[in-house]
Protein backbone atom coordinates (compact mmCIF):
# COMPACT_ATOMS: atom_id res chain seq x y z
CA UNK A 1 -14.26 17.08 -4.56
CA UNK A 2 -15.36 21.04 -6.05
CA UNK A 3 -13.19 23.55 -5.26
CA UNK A 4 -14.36 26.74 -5.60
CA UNK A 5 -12.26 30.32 -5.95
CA UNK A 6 -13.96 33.57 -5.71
CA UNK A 7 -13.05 36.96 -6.80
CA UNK A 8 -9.84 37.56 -8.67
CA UNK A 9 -8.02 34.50 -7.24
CA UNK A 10 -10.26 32.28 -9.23
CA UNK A 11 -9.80 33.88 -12.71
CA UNK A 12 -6.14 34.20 -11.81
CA UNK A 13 -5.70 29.96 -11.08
CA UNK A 14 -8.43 29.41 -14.39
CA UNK A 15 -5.69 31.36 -16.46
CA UNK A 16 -3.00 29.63 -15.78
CA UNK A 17 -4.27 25.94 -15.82
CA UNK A 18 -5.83 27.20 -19.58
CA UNK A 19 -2.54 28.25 -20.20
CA UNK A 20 -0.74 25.39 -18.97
CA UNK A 21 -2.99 23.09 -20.88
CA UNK A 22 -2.37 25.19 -24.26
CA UNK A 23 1.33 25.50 -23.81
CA UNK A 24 0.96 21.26 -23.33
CA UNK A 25 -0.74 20.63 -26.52
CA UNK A 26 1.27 20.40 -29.67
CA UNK A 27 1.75 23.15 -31.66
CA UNK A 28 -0.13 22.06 -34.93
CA UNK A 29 -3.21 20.64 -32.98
CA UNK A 30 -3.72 23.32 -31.28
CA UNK A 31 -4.73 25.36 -35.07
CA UNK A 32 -6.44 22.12 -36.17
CA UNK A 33 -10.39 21.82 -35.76
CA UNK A 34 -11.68 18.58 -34.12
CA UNK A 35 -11.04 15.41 -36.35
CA UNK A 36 -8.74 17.52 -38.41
CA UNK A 37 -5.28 15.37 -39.59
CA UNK A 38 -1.99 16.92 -39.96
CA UNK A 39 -0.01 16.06 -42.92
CA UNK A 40 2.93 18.43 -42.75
CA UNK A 41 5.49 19.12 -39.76
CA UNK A 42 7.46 22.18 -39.55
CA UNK A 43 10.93 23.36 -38.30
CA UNK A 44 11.76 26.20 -36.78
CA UNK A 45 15.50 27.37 -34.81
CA UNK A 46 17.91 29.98 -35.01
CA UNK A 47 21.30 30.26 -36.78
CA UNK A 48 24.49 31.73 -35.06
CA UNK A 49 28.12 32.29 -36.26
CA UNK A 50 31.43 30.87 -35.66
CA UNK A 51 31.34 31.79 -32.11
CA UNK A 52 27.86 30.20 -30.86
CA UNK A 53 26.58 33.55 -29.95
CA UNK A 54 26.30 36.36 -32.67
CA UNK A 55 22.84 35.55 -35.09
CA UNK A 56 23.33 35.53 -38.38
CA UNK A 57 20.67 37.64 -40.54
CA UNK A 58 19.85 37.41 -43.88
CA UNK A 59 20.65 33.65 -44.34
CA UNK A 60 18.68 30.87 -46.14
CA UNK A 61 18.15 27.78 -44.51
CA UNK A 62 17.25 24.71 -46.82
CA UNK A 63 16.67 21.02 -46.72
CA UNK A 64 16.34 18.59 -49.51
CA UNK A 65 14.08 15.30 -48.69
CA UNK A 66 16.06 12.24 -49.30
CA UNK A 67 13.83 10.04 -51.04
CA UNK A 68 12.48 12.82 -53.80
CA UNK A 69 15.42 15.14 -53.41
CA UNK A 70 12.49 17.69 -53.35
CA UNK A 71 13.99 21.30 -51.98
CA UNK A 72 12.45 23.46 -49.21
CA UNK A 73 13.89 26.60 -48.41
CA UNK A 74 12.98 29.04 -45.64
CA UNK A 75 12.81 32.49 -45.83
CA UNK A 76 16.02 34.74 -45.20
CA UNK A 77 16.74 34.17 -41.24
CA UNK A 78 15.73 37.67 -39.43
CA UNK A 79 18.04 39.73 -37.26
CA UNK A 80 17.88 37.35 -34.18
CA UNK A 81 19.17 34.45 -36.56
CA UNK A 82 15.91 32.82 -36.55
CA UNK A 83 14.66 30.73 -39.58
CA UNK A 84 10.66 29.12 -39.94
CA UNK A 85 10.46 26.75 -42.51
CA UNK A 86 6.69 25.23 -42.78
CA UNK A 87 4.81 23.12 -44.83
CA UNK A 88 7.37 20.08 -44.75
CA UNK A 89 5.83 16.45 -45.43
CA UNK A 90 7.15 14.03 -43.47
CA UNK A 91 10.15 11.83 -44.18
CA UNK A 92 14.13 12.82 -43.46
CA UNK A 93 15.47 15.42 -44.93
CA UNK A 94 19.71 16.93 -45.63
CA UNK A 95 19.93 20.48 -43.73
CA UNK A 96 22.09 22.89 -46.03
CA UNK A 97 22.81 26.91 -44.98
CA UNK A 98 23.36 29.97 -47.68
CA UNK A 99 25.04 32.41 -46.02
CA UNK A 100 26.37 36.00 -47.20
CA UNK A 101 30.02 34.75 -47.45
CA UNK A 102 29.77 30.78 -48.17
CA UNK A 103 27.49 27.84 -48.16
CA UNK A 104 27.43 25.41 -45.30
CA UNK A 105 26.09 21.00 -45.98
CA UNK A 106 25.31 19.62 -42.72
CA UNK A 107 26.84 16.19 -42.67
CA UNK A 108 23.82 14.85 -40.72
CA UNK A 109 20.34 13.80 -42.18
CA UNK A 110 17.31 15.42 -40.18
CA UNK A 111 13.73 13.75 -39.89
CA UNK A 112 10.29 15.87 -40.05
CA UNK A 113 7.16 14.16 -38.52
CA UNK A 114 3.92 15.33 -39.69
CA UNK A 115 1.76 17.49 -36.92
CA UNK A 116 5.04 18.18 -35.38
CA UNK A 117 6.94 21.28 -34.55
CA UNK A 118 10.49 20.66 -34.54
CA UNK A 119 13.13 23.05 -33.05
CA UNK A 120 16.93 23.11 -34.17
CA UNK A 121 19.84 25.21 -33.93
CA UNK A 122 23.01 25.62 -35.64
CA UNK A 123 26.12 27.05 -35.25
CA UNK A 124 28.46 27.84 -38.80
CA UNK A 125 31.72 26.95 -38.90
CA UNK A 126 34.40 24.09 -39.69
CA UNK A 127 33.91 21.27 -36.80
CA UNK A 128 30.34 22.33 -36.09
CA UNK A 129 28.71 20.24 -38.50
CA UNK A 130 29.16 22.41 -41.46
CA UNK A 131 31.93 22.38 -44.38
CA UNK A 132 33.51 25.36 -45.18
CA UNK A 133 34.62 24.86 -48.69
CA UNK A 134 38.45 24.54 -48.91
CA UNK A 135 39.05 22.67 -45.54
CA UNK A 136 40.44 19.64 -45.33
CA UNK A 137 38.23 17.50 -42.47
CA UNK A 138 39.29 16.36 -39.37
CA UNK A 139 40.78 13.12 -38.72
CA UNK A 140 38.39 10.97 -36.51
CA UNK A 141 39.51 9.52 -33.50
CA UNK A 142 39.80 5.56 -33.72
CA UNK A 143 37.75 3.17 -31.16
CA UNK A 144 40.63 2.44 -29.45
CA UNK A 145 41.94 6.07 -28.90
CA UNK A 146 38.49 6.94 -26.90
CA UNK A 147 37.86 5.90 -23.24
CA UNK A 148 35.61 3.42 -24.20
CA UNK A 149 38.25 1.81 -26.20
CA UNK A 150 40.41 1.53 -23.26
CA UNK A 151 37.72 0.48 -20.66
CA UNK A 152 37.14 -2.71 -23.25
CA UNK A 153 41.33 -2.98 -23.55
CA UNK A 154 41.27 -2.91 -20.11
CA UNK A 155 38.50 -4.98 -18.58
CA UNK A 156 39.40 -7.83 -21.26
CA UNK A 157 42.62 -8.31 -20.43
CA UNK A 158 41.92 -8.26 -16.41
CA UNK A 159 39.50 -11.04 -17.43
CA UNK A 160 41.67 -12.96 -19.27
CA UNK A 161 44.66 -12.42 -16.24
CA UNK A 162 42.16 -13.79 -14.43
CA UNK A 163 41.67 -16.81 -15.61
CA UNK A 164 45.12 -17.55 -16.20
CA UNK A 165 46.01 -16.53 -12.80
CA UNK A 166 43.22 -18.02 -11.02
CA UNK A 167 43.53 -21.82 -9.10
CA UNK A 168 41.56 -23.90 -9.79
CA UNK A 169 38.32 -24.45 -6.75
CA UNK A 170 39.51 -27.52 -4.73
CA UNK A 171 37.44 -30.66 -4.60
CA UNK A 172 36.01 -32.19 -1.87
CA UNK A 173 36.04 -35.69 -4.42
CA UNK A 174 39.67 -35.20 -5.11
């Protein structure tokens, strides 16, 4: 089955299946030639304040690969809080933000796959994954204290109740 546009209709539905197609294909094929490999992946995001809204310019995002503690930094984050850091070989990686007033560890270990384009962003502040220096941390909430904890309280003693409780099935041998 053809089907065939004419005039400025056809140009119009070529452009945006090409487009479609390129905004489908990964970010680092796209640049690669035919047979090409990547080895590096790349991250890219945007960094906000306290508040989840208000960018932060002028910051330095920077990770640190976990099996060569090898540092990558990115270059100071622009004034829509947006950071690029490229160029990162694979493997997972400790997130760490330089900011005007302090310096923020992420408590969580990130992981860069080669060809890839990952996209992250963070908030600053005590809570939302970052240490402010001179805070003591929050005290985690034990299995128990969570609903899940109580759902498992819950349904094992009902099962248990019920086996106690139960009679047992009458026989037609007895």
């Amino acid at each position: 089955m053809i089907i065939r546009f004419h005039g400025k209709s056809g140009v119009l539905v070529f452009a945006v299946l090409a487009g479609f197609l390129l905004s489908m294909m990964p970010a680092g094929l796209a640049a690669m030639g035919p047979g090409a490999v990547a080895e590096n992946g790349s991250v890219v995001g945007f960094l906000y304040a306290k508040d989840m809204k208000t960018p932060v310019a002028g910051a330095v995002i920077r990770i640190r690969g976990l099996a060569d503690m090898r540092e990558i930094a990115s270059p100071p984050t622009d004034a829509n809080g947006m950071f690029t850091i490229a160029g990162i070989p694979e493997g997972r990686y400790v997130l760490g933000v330089s900011a005007a007033k302090e310096d923020f560890n992420l408590e969580y270990a990130l992981y860069v796959k080669a060809g890839e384009l990952g996209k992250l962003s963070i908030a600053l502040g005590a809570g939302g994954g970052g240490q402010e220096s001179g805070r003591t941390s929050v005290k985690k909430k034990g299995f128990f204290d969570t609903v899940a904890g109580r759902v498992l309280v819950v349904s094992a003693v009902g099962v248990g109740l019920y086996f106690l409780i139960a009679e047992p099935e009458s026989s037609p041998i007895r």
